[in-house]
Protein backbone atom coordinates (compact mmCIF):
# COMPACT_ATOMS: atom_id res chain seq x y z
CA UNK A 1 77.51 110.91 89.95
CA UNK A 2 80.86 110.47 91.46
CA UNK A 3 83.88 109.16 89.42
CA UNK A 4 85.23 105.47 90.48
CA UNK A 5 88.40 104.92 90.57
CA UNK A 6 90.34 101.90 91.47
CA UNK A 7 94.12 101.53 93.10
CA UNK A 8 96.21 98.66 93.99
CA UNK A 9 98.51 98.12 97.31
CA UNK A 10 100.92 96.07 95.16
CA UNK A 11 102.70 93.65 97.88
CA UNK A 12 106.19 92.20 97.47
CA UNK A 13 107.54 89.06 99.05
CA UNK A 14 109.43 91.64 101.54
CA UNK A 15 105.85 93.34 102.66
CA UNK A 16 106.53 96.69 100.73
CA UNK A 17 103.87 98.00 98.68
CA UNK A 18 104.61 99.51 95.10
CA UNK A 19 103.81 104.01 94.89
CA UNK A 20 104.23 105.73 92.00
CA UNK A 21 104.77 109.62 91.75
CA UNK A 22 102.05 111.54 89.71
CA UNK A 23 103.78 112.96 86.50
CA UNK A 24 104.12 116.82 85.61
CA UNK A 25 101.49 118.32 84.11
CA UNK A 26 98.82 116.12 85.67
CA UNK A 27 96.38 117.05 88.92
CA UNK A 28 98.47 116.14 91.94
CA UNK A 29 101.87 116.30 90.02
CA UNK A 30 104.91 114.81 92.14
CA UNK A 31 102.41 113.17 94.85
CA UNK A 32 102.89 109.72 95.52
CA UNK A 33 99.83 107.44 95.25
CA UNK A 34 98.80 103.51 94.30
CA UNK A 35 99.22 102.74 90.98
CA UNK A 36 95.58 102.64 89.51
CA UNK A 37 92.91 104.43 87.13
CA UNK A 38 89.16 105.32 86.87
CA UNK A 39 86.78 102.43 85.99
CA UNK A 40 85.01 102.75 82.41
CA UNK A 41 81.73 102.42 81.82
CA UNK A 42 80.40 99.23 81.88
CA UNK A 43 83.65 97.70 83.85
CA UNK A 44 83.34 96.32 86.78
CA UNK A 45 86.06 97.93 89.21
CA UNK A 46 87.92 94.26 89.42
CA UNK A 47 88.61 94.71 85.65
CA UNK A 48 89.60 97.81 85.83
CA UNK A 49 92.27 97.47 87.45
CA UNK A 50 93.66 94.30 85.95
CA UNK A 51 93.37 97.23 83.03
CA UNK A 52 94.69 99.97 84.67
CA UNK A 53 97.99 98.13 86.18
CA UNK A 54 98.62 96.54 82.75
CA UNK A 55 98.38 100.25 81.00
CA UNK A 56 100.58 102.50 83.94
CA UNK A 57 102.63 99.40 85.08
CA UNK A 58 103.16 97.11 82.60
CA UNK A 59 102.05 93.61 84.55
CA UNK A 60 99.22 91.45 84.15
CA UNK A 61 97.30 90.61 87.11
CA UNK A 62 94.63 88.19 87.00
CA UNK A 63 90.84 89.09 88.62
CA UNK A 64 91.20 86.38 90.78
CA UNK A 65 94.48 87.79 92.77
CA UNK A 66 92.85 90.49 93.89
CA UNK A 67 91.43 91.28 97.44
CA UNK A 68 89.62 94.26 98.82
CA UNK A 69 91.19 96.47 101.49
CA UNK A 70 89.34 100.03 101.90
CA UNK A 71 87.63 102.99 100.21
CA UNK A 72 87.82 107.06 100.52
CA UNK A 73 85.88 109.23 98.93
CA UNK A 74 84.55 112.56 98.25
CA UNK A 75 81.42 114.24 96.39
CA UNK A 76 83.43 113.64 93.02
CA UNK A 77 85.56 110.68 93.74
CA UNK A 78 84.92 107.09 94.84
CA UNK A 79 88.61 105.97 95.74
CA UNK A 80 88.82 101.81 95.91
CA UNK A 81 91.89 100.24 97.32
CA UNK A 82 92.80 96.87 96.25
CA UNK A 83 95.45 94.24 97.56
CA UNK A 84 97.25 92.38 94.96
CA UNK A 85 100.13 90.12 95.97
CA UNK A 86 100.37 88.27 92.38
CA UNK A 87 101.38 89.28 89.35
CA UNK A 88 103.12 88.57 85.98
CA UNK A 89 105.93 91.12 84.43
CA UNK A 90 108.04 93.88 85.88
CA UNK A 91 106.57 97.08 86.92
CA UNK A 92 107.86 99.93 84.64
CA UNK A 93 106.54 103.41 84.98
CA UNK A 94 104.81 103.78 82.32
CA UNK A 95 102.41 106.68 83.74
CA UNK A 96 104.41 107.84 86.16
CA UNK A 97 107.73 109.66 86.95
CA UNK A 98 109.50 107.08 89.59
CA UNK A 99 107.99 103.77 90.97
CA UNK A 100 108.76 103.32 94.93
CA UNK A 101 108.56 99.99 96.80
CA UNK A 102 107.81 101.53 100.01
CA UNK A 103 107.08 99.89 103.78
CA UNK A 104 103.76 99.99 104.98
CA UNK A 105 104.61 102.20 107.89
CA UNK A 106 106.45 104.76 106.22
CA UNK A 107 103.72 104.96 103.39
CA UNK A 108 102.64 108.43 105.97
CA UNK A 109 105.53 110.36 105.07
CA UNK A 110 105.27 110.28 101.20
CA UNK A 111 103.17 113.40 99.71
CA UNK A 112 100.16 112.23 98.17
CA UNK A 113 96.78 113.21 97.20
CA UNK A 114 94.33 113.86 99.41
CA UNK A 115 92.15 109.93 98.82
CA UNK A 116 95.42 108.78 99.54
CA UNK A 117 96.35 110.27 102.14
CA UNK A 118 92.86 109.38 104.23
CA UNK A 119 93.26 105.69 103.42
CA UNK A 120 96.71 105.26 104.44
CA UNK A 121 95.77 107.57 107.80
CA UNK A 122 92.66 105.33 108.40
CA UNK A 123 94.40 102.22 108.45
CA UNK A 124 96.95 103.72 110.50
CA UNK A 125 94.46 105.19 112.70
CA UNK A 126 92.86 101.49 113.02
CA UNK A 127 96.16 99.74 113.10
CA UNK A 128 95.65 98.27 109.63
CA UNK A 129 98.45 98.59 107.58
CA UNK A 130 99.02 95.05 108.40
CA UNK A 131 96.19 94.16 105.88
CA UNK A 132 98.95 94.91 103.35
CA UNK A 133 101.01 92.16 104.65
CA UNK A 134 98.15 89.48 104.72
């Protein structure tokens, strides 16, 4: 069974959505990629992130807040993508080396993991990337 794992498209009030940059010593290290975790058993993938972005960011982000953009997967991993344009607290990078607020259409030229990478090229592909801004 494939691992599920959950990822926010933090949004600012400027558009730009919030990377963060894999640490060293961790699969993918110096890759940028949403902010995000896998989802426990038992948790629905909603609550898992409201985890997950409390834990590596430091904010709380209520269930409610958050809307449903895309997936990517492969045989092992079940990548979910998540909008969230509210939150409460400043991001700190916690789990990660640097935190990026980066536009939507640059979000292509930042190195990132391969789920990553097909998301942000799909939405590209579709013209998409404007579902950040929504």
């Amino acid at each position: 069974m494939p691992t599920i794992v959950v990822a926010a498209g933090s949004i600012d009030a400027d558009g730009r959505v919030m990377m963060q940059r894999r640490p060293a010593g961790k699969a993918h290290a110096g890759l940028w990629e949403f902010p995000g975790g896998k989802v426990e058993v038992g948790e629905a993938p909603s609550e898992a992130l409201v985890r997950e972005l409390r834990e590596e960011l430091g904010i709380v982000v209520d269930v409610t807040s958050q809307c449903s953009i895309d997936f990517a997967a492969t045989e092992h991993v079940i990548l979910l993508l998540f909008a969230c344009r509210c939150w409460q607290g400043d991001m700190i990078a916690s789990a990660a080396d640097e935190l990026r607020w980066a536009v939507p259409a640059y979000l292509a030229e930042l190195p990132m993991p391969p789920l990553d990478v097909a998301l942000v090229q799909r939405m590209l592909d579709q013209r998409r990337l404007d579902r950040f801004t929504l």
